[in-house]
Protein backbone atom coordinates (compact mmCIF):
# COMPACT_ATOMS: atom_id res chain seq x y z
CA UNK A 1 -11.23 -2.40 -23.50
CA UNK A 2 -14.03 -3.04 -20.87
CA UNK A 3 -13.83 -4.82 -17.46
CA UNK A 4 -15.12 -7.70 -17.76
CA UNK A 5 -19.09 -8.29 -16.07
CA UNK A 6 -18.22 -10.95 -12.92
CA UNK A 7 -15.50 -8.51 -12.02
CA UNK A 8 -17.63 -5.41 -11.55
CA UNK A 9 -20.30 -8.17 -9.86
CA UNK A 10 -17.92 -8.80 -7.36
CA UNK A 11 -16.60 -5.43 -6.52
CA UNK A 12 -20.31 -3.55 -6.50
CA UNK A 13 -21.12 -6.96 -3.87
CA UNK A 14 -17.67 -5.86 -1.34
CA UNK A 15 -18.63 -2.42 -1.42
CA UNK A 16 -21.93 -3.15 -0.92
CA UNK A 17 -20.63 -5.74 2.30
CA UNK A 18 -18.19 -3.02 3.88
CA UNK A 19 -20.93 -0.61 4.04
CA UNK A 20 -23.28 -2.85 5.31
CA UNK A 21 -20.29 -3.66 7.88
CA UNK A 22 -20.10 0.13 9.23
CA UNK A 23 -23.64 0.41 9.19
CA UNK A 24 -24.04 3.11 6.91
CA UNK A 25 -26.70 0.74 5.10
CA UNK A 26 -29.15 -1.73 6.13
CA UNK A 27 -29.61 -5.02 4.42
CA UNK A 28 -32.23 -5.81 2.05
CA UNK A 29 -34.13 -8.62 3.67
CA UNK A 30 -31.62 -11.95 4.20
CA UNK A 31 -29.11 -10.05 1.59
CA UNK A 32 -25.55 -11.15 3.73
CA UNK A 33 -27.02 -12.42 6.38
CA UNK A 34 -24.81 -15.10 7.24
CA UNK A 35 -21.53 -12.93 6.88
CA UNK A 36 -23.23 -10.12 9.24
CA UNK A 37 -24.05 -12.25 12.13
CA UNK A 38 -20.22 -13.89 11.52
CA UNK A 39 -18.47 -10.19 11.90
CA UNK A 40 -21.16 -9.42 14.91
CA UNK A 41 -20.00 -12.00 17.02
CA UNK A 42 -16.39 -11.50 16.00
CA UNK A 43 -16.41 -7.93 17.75
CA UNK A 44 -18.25 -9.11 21.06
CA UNK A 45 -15.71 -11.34 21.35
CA UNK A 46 -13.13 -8.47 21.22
CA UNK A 47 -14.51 -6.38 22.95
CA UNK A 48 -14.73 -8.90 25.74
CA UNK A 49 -11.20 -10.01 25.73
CA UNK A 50 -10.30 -6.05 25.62
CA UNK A 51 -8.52 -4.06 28.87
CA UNK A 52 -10.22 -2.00 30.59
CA UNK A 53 -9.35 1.20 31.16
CA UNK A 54 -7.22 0.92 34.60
CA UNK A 55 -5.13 -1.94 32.71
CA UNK A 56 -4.57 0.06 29.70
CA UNK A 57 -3.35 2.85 31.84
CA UNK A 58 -0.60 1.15 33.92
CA UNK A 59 0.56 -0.60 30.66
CA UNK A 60 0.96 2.61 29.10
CA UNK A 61 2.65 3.85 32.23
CA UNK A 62 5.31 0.70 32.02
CA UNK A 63 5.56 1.70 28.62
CA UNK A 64 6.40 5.09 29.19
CA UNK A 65 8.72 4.10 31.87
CA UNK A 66 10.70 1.65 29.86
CA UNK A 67 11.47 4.28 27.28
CA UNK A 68 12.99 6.86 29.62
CA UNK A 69 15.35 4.01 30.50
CA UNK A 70 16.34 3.38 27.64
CA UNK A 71 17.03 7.62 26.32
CA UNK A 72 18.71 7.74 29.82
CA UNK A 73 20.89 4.73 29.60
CA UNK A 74 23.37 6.40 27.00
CA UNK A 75 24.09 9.19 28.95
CA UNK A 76 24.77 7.34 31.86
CA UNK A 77 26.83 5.49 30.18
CA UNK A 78 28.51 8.39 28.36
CA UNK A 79 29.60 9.76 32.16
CA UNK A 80 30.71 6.05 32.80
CA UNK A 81 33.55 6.17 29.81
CA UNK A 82 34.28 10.04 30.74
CA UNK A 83 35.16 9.21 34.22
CA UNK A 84 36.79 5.48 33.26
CA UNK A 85 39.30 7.25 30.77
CA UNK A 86 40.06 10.50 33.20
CA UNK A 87 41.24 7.54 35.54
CA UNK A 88 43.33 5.94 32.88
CA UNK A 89 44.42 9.28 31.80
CA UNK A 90 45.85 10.09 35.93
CA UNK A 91 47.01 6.66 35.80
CA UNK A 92 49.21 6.95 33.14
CA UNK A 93 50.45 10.51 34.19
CA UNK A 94 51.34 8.99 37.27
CA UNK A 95 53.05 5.94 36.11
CA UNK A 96 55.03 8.08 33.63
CA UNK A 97 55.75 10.24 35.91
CA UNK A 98 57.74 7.52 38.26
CA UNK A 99 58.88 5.75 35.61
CA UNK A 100 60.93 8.63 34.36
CA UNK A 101 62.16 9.36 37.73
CA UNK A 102 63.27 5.48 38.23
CA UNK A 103 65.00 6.06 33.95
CA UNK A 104 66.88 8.74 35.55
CA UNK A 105 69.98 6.71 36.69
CA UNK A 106 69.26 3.78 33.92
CA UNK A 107 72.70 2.99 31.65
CA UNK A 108 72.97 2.57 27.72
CA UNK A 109 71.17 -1.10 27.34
CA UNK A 110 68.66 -1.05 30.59
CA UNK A 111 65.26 -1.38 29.64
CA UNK A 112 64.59 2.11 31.34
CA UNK A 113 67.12 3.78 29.09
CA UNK A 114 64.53 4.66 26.13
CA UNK A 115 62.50 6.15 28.72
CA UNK A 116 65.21 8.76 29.84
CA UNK A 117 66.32 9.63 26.42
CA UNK A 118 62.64 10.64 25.51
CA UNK A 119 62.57 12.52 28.60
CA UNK A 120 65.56 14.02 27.42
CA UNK A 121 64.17 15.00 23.64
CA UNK A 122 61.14 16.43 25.57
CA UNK A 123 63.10 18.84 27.63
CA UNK A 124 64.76 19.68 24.45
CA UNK A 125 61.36 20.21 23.14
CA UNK A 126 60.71 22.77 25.52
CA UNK A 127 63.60 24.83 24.99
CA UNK A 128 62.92 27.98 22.55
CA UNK A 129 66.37 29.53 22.91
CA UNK A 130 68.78 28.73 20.39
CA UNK A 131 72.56 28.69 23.28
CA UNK A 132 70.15 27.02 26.05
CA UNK A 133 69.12 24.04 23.61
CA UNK A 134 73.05 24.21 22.14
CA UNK A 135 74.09 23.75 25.81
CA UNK A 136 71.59 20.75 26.81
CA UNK A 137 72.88 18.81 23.53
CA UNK A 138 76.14 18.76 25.07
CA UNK A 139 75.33 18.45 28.56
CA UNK A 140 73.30 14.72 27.42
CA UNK A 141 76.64 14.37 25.28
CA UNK A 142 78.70 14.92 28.86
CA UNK A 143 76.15 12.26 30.41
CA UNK A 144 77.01 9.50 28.22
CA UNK A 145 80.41 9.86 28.74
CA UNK A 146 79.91 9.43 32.45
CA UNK A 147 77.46 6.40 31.80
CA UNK A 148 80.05 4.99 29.77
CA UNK A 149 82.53 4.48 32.60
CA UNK A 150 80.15 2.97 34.36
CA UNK A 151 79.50 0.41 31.99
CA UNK A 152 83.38 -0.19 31.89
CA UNK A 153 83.10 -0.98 36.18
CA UNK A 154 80.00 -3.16 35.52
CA UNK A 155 81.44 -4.75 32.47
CA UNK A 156 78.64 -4.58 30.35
CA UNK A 157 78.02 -6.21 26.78
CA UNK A 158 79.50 -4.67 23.40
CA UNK A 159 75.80 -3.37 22.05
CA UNK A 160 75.89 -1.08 25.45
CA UNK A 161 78.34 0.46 24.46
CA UNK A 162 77.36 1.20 21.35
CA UNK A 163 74.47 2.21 22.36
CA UNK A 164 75.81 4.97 24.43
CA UNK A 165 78.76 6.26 22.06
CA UNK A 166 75.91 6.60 19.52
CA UNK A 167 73.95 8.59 21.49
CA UNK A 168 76.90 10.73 22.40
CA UNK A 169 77.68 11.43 18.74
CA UNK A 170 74.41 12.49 17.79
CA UNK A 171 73.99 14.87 20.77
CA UNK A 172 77.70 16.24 20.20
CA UNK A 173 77.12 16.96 16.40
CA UNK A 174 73.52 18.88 17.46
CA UNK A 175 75.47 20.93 20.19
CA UNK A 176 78.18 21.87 18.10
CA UNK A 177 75.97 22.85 14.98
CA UNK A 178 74.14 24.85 16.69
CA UNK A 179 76.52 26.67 18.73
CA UNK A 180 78.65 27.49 15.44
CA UNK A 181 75.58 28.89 13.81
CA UNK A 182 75.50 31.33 16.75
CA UNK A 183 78.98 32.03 16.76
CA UNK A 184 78.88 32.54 13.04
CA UNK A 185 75.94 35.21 13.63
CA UNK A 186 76.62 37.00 16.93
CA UNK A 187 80.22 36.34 17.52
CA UNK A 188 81.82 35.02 20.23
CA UNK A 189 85.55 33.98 21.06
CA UNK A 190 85.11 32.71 24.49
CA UNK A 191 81.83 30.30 23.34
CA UNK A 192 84.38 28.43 20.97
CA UNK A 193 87.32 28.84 23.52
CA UNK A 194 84.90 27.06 26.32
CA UNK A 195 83.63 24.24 23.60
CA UNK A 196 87.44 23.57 22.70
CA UNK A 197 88.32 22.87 26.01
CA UNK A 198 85.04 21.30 26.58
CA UNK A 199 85.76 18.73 23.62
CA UNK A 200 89.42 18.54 24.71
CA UNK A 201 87.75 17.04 28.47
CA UNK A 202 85.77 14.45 27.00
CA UNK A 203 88.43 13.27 24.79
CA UNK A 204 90.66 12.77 27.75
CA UNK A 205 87.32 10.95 29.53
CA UNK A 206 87.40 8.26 26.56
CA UNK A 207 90.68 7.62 26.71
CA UNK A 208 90.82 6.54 30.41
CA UNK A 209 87.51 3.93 29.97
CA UNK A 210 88.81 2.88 26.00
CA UNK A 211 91.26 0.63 27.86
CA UNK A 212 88.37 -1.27 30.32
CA UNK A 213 86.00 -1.13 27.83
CA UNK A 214 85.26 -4.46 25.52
CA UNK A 215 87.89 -5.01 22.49
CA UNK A 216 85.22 -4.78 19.83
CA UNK A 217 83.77 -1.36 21.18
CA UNK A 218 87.62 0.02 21.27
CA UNK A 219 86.96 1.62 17.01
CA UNK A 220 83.82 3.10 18.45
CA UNK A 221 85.43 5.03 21.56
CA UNK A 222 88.19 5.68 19.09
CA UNK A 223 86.07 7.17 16.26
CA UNK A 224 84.63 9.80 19.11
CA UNK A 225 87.57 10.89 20.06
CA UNK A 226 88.32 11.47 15.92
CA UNK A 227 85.21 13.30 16.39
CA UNK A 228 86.17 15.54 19.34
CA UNK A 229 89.84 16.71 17.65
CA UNK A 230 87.61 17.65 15.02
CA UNK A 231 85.29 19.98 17.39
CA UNK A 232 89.18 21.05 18.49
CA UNK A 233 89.95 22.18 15.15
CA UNK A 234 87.00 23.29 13.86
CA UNK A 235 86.65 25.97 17.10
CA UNK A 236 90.21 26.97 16.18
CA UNK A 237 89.75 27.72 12.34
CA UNK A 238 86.30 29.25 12.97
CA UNK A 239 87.59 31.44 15.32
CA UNK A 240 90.63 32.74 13.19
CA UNK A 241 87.89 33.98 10.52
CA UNK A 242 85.66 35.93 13.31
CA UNK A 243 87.55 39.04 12.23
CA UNK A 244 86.95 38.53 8.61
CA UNK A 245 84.37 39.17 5.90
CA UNK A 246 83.97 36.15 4.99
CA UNK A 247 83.92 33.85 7.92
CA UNK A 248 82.49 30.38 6.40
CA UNK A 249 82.23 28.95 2.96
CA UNK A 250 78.20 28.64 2.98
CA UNK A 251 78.43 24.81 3.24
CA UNK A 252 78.15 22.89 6.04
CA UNK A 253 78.79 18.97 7.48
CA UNK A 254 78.29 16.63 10.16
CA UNK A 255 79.95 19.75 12.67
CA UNK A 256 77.79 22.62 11.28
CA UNK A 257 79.41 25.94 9.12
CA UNK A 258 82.23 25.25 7.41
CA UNK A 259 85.18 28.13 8.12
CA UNK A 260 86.02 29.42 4.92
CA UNK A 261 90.14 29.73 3.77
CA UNK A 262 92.33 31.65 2.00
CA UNK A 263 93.17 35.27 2.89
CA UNK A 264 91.48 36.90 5.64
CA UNK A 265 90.34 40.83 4.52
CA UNK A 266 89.73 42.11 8.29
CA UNK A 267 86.49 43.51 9.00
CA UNK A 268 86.55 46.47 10.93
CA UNK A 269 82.89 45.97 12.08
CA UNK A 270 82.89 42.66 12.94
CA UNK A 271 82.21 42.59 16.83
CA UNK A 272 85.61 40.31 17.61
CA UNK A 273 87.54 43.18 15.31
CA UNK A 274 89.95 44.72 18.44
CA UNK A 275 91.53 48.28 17.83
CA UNK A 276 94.85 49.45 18.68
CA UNK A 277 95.36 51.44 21.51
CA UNK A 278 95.90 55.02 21.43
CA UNK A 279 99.50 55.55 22.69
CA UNK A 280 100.21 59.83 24.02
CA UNK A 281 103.46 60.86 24.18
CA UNK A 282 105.05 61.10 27.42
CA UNK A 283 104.22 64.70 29.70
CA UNK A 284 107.01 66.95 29.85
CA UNK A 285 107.56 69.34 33.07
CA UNK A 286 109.10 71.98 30.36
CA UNK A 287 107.11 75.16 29.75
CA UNK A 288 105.79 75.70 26.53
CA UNK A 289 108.29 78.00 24.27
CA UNK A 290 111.06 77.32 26.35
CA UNK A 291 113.92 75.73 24.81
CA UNK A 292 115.08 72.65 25.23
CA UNK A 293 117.70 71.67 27.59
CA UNK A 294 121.27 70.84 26.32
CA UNK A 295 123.42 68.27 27.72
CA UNK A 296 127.36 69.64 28.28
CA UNK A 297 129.71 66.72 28.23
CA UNK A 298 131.78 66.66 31.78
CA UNK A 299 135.48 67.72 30.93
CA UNK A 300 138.17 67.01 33.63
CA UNK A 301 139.01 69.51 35.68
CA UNK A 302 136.29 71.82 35.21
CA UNK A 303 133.57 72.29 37.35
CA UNK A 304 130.42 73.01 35.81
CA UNK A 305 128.10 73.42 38.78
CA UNK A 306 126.43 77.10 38.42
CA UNK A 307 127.02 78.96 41.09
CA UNK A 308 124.88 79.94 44.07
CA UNK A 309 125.68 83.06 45.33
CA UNK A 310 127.63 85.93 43.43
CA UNK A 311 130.69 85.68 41.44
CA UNK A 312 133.93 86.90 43.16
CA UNK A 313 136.87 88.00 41.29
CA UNK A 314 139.47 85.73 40.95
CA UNK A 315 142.86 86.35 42.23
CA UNK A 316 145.86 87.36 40.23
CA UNK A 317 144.14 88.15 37.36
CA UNK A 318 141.56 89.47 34.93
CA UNK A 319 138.11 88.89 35.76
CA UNK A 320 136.31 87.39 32.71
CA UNK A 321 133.61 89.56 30.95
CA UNK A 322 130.18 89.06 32.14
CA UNK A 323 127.92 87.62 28.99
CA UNK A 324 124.21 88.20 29.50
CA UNK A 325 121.88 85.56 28.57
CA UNK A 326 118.89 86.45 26.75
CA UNK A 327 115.60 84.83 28.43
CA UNK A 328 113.36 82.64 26.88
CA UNK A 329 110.34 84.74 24.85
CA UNK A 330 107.24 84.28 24.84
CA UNK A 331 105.18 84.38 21.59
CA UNK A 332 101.40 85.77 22.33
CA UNK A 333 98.69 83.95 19.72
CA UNK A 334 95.74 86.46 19.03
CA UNK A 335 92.72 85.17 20.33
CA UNK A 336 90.30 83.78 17.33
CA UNK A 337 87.40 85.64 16.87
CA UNK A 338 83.98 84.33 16.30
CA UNK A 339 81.56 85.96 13.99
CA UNK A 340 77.80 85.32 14.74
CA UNK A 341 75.37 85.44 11.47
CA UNK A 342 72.53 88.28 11.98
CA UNK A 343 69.43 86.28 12.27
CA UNK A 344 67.45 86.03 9.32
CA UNK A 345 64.86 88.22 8.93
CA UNK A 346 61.12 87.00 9.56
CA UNK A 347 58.09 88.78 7.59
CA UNK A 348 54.20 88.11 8.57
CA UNK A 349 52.00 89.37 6.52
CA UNK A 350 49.56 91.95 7.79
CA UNK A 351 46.96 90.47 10.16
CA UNK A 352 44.65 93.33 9.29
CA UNK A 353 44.25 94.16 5.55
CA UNK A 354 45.25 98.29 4.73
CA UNK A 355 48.34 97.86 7.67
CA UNK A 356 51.84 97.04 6.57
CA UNK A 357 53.71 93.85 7.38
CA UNK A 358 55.82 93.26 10.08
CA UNK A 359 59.41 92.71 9.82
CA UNK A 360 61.46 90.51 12.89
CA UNK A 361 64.75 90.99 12.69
């Protein structure tokens, strides 16, 4: 299909205009006359309205000035937010840091109470051994006993105190667990004999602030000291099995390893097992071979002193014959005799060949 005749007309007459408009042809006579002189006097007047060239270099300068502004304006304000959250970050380091010192004396039910107890679970955070985190369990179980007397002198509402029995439950049962699990591992009859009388001290605690306390709080001190006869009890069974092979049932509960029951086969390795002494017979000042002495019953009437110096011949009769007593014998052991082993013999073969080997021994 063709294009159609005006069309190319009109195109051939614009590209014949632009040309003539960059001057890379000259008109033909009057050809686009009218629209020359039109686009002539359009560019003088732009090029008198134009800058010149001291104008177009300070706006280019403002330009240039403007956008270093603006690339340095985010970093500025990037060391603005750095140094605005170090500050918040010291601030609240330093407020935390008084506020837990102010939580340190705060009671089950203050509003600084949550703050101490999270100071307390961070300071069990930090503690790697096993006995030291055992012992801080019931050292915070020991603090809420005390806290709970004074909530008896203050008289404080029913939800403190359960507030602060819980807390002592849950810190006693950790404490106990893990001790146990030690015990169960390494041994160790005076840990259990110091948590018995441990638990038996806090039991006697409760029941001196049960009767101040409120009466609907009075189940709740009671069901701790339930709690601590069972820490009684369970020291006392666990430590009957110490010498055993099998010391707990594999199972455990609210207290930690359950001791197991039935007969107790003793383990002679176990670290609690104690051995019997070793009892010697008595010394005896009696020489070795020499018989041993006879008692002779006292008769009456006759003196049976030996005598001290020599025998004299009675008077008015026949001396009695002299009866010599044989002394006691000795009995010479031969001496054993060792026999050393000859030494093996050694052979190295000749260092030189043609020469015999030598023979060590």
């Amino acid at each position: 299909m063709g294009v159609p005749g005006w069309f190319a007309r009109e195109r051939a007459d614009g590209d014949r205009f632009a040309d003539l408009v960059d001057g890379t042809e000259s008109p033909d006579g009057d050809e686009f006359a009218h629209e020359l002189a039109l686009v002539g006097g359009l560019r003088e007047l732009g090029a008198g309205g134009a800058p010149d060239a001291e104008t177009r270099q300070r706006i280019r300068d403002e330009i240039a000035g403007r956008l270093a502004e603006a690339e340095a304006a985010p970093k500025r304000r990037g060391h603005a937010v750095a140094n605005l959250a170090a500050a918040a970050v010291a601030l609240v380091l330093a407020m935390g840091g008084i506020t837990l010192l102010l939580s340190k004396d705060a009671l089950p039910g203050d509003p600084l109470y949550g703050i101490k107890r999270a100071g307390e679970s961070a300071s069990l955070g930090l503690t790697f051994d096993q006995q030291d985190k055992a012992k801080k369990h019931l050292e915070f179980a020991a603090n809420r006993v005390g806290e709970l007397g004074e909530l008896t002198r203050q008289g404080a509402p029913t939800d403190a105190y359960f507030t602060g029995l819980t807390d002592f439950e849950t810190d006693l049962r950790a404490g106990v667990s893990q001790l146990t699990a030690l015990v169960t591992d390494q041994g160790g009859q005076t840990r259990l004999a110091d948590l018995r009388s441990w638990a038996r001290q806090q039991s006697d605690r409760l029941g001196l602030q049960v009767g101040h306390a409120p009466a609907e709080a009075r189940d709740k001190f009671a069901a701790a000291r339930v709690l601590l006869d069972k820490v009684q009890a369970r020291t006392t069974d666990l430590g009957s099995r110490l010498v055993c092979y099998t010391i707990t049932t594999g199972s455990s509960d609210e207290l930690g390893a359950v001791p197991a029951a039935g007969d107790c086969v003793r383990n002679p390795d176990s670290p609690e097992a104690v051995l019997p002494p070793v009892t010697a017979p008595p010394p005896s000042s009696a020489p070795t071979g020499s018989p041993a002495p006879t008692s002779v019953p006292p008769s009456s009437g006759v003196d049976t002193a030996a005598p001290t110096g020599p025998l004299a011949p009675p008077t008015g009769g026949t001396p009695p014959p002299v009866v010599a007593t044989p002394g006691p014998t000795t009995k010479t052991l031969p001496l054993p005799t060792t026999t050393t082993p000859p030494p093996p013999l050694i052979s190295i073969p000749p260092l030189i060949p043609g020469l015999p080997p030598i023979t060590i021994g």
